[in-house]
N, C-alpha and C. Protein backbone atom coordinates (compact mmCIF):
# COMPACT_ATOMS: atom_id res chain seq x y z
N UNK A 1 143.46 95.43 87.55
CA UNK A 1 143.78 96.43 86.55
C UNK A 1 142.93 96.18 85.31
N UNK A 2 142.27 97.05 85.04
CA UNK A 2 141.47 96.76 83.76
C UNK A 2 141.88 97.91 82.28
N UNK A 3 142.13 97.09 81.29
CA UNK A 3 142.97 97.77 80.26
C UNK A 3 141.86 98.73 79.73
N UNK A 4 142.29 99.86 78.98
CA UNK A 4 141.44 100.62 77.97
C UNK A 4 141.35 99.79 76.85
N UNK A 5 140.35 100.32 76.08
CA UNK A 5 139.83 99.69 74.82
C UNK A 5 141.02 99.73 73.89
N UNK A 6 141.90 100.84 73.43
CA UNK A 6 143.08 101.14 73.14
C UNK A 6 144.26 99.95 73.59
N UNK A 7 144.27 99.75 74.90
CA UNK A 7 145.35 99.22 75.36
C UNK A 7 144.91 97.85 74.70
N UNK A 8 143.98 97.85 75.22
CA UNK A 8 143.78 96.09 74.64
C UNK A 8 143.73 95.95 73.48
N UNK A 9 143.42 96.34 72.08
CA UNK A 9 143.64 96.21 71.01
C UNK A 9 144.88 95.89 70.72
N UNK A 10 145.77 97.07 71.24
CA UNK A 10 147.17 96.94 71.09
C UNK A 10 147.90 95.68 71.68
N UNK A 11 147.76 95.02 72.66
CA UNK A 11 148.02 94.26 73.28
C UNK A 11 147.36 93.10 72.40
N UNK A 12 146.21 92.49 72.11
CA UNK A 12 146.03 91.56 71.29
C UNK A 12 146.56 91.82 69.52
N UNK A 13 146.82 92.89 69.09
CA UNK A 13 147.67 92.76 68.10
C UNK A 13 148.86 92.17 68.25
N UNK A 14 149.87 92.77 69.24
CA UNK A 14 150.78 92.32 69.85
C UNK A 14 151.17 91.18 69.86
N UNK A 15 150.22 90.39 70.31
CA UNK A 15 149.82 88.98 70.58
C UNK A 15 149.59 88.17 69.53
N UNK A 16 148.62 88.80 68.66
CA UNK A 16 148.72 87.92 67.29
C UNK A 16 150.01 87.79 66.72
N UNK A 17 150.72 88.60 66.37
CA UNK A 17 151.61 88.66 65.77
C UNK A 17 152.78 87.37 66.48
N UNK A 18 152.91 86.84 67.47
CA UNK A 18 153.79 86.06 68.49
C UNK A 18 152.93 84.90 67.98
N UNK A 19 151.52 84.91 68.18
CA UNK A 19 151.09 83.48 68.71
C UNK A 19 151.35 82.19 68.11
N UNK A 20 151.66 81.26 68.82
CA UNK A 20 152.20 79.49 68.72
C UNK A 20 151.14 78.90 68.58
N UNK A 21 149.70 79.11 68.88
CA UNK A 21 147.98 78.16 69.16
C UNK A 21 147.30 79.27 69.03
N UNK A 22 146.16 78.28 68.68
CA UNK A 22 144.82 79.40 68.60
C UNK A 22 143.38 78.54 69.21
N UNK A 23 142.60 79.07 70.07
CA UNK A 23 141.89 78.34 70.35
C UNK A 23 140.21 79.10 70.52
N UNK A 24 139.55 78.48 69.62
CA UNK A 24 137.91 79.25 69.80
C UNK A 24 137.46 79.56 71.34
N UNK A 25 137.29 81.05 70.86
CA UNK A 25 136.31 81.07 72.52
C UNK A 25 134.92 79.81 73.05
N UNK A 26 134.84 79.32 71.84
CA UNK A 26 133.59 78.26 72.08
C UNK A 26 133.93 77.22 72.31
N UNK A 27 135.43 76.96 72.42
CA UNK A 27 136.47 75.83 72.70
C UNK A 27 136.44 75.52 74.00
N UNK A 28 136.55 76.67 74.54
CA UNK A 28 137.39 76.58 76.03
C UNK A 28 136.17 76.61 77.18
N UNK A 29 136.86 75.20 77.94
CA UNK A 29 136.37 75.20 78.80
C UNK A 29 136.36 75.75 80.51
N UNK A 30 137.54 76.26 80.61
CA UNK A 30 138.35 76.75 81.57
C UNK A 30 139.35 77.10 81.82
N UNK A 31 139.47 78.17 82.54
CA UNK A 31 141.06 78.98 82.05
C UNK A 31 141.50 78.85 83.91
N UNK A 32 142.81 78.86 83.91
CA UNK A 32 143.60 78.66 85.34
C UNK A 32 144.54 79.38 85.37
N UNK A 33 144.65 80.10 85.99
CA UNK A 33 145.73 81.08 85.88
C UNK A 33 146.78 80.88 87.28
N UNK A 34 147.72 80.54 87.41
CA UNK A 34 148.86 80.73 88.61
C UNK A 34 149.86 81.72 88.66
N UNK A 35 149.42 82.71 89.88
CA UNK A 35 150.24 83.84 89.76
C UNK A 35 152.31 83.32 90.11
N UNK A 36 153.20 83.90 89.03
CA UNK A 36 153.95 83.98 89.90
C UNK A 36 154.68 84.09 91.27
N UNK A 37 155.84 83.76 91.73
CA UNK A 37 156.08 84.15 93.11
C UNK A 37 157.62 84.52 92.91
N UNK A 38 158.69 84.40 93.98
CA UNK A 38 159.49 84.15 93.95
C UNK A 38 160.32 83.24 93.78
N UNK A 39 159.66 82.17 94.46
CA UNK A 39 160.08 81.03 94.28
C UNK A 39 159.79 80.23 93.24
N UNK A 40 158.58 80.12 92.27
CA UNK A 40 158.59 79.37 91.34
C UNK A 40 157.68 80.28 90.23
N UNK A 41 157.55 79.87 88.73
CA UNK A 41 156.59 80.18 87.78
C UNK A 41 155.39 80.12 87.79
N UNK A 42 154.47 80.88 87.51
CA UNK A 42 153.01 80.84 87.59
C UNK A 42 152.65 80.28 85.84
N UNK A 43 151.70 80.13 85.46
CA UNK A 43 150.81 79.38 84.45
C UNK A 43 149.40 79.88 84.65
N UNK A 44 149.32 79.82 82.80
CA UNK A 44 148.00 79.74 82.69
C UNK A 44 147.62 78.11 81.58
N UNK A 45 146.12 77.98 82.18
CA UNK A 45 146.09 76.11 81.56
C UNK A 45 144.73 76.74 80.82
N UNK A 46 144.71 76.06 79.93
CA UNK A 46 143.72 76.70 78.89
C UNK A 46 142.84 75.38 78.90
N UNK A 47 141.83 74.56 78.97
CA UNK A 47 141.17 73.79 79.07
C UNK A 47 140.04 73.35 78.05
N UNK A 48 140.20 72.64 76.88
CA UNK A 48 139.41 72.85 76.24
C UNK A 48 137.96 72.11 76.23
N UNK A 49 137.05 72.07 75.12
CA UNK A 49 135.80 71.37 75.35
C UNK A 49 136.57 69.63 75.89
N UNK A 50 137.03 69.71 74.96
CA UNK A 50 137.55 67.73 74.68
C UNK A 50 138.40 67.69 75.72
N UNK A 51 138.94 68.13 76.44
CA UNK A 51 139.67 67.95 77.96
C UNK A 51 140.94 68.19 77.71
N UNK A 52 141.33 68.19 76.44
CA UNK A 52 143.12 68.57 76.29
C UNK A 52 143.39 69.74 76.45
N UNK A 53 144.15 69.92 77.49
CA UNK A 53 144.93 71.64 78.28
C UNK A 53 146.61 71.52 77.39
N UNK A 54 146.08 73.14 77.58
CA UNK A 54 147.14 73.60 77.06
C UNK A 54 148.28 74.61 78.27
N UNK A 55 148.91 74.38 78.78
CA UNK A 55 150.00 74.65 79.40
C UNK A 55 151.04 76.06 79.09
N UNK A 56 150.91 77.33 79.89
CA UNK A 56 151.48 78.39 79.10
C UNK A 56 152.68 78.58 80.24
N UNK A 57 153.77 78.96 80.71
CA UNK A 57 154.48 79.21 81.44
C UNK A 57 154.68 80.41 81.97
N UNK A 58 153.93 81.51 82.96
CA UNK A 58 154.12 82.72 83.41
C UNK A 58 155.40 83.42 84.15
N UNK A 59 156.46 83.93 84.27
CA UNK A 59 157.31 84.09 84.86
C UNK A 59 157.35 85.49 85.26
N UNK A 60 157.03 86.39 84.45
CA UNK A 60 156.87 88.20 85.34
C UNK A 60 155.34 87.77 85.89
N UNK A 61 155.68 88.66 86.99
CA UNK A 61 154.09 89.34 87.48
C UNK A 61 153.30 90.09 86.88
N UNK A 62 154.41 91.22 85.79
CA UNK A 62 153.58 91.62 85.01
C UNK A 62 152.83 91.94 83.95
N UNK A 63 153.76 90.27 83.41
CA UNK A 63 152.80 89.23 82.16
C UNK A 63 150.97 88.37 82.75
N UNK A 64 151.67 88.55 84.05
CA UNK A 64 150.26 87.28 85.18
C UNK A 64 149.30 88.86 85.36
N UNK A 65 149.57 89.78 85.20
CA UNK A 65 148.51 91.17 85.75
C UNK A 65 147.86 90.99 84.77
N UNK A 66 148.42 91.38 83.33
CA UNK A 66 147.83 91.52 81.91
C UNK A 66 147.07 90.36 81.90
N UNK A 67 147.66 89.14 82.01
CA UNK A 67 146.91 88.31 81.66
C UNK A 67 145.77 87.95 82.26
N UNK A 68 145.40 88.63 83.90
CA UNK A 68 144.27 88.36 84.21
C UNK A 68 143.51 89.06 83.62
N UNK A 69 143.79 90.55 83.14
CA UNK A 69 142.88 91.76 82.85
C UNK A 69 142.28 91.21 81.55
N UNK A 70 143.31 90.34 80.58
CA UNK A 70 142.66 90.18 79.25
C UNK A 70 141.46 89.13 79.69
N UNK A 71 142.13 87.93 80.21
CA UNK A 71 140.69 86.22 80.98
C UNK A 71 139.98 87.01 80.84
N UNK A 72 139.40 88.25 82.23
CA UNK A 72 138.38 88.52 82.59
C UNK A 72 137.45 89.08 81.75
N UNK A 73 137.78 89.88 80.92
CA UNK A 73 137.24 90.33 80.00
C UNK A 73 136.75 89.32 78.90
N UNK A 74 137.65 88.50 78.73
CA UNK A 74 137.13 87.17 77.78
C UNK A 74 136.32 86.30 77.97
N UNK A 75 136.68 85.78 79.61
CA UNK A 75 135.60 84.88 79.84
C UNK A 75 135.59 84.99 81.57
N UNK A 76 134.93 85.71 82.20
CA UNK A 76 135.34 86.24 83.81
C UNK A 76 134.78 84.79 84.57
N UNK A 77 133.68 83.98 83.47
CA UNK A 77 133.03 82.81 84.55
C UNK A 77 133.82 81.65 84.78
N UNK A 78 134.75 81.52 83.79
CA UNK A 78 135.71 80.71 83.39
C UNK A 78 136.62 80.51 83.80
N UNK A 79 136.91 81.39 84.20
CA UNK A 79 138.26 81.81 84.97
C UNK A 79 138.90 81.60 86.65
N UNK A 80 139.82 80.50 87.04
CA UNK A 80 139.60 80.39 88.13
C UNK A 80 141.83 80.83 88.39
N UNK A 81 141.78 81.70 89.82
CA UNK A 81 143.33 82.13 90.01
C UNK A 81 143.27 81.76 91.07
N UNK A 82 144.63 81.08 91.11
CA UNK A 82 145.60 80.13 91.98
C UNK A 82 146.51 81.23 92.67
């Protein structure tokens, strides 16, 4: 699913307004994304230059959709889904 230019604005406003961390795109070294299931929580691990990950907890599927649509767009090389 790939967001409109619209959607995504809105959605990273959204987002600012919540956020707990902030991390430079020139930071990160790798992003991991684990889709939900039924049986357990999916995650995304944020990986930075200096090796300390950051740990996010995914539980809808369709927090794990959005969140691939935003990665890819941010950093698609970076990005590896579990």
């Amino acid at each position: 699913m790939r967001l409109s230019k619209d959607q995504s604005v809105k959605m990273i406003q959204e987002l600012d307004e919540r956020k707990d961390f902030e991390v430079a795109k020139s930071d990160v070294s790798n992003l991991e994304l684990k889709k939900p299931s039924f049986w357990s929580r999916g995650h995304i691990v944020i990986t930075r230059q200096t090796g300390d990950a950051i740990k996010i907890i995914i539980a809808s599927k369709k927090d794990f959709k959005d969140l691939v649509a935003l990665m890819s767009q941010f950093s698609p090389t970076q990005m590896t889904i579990r």
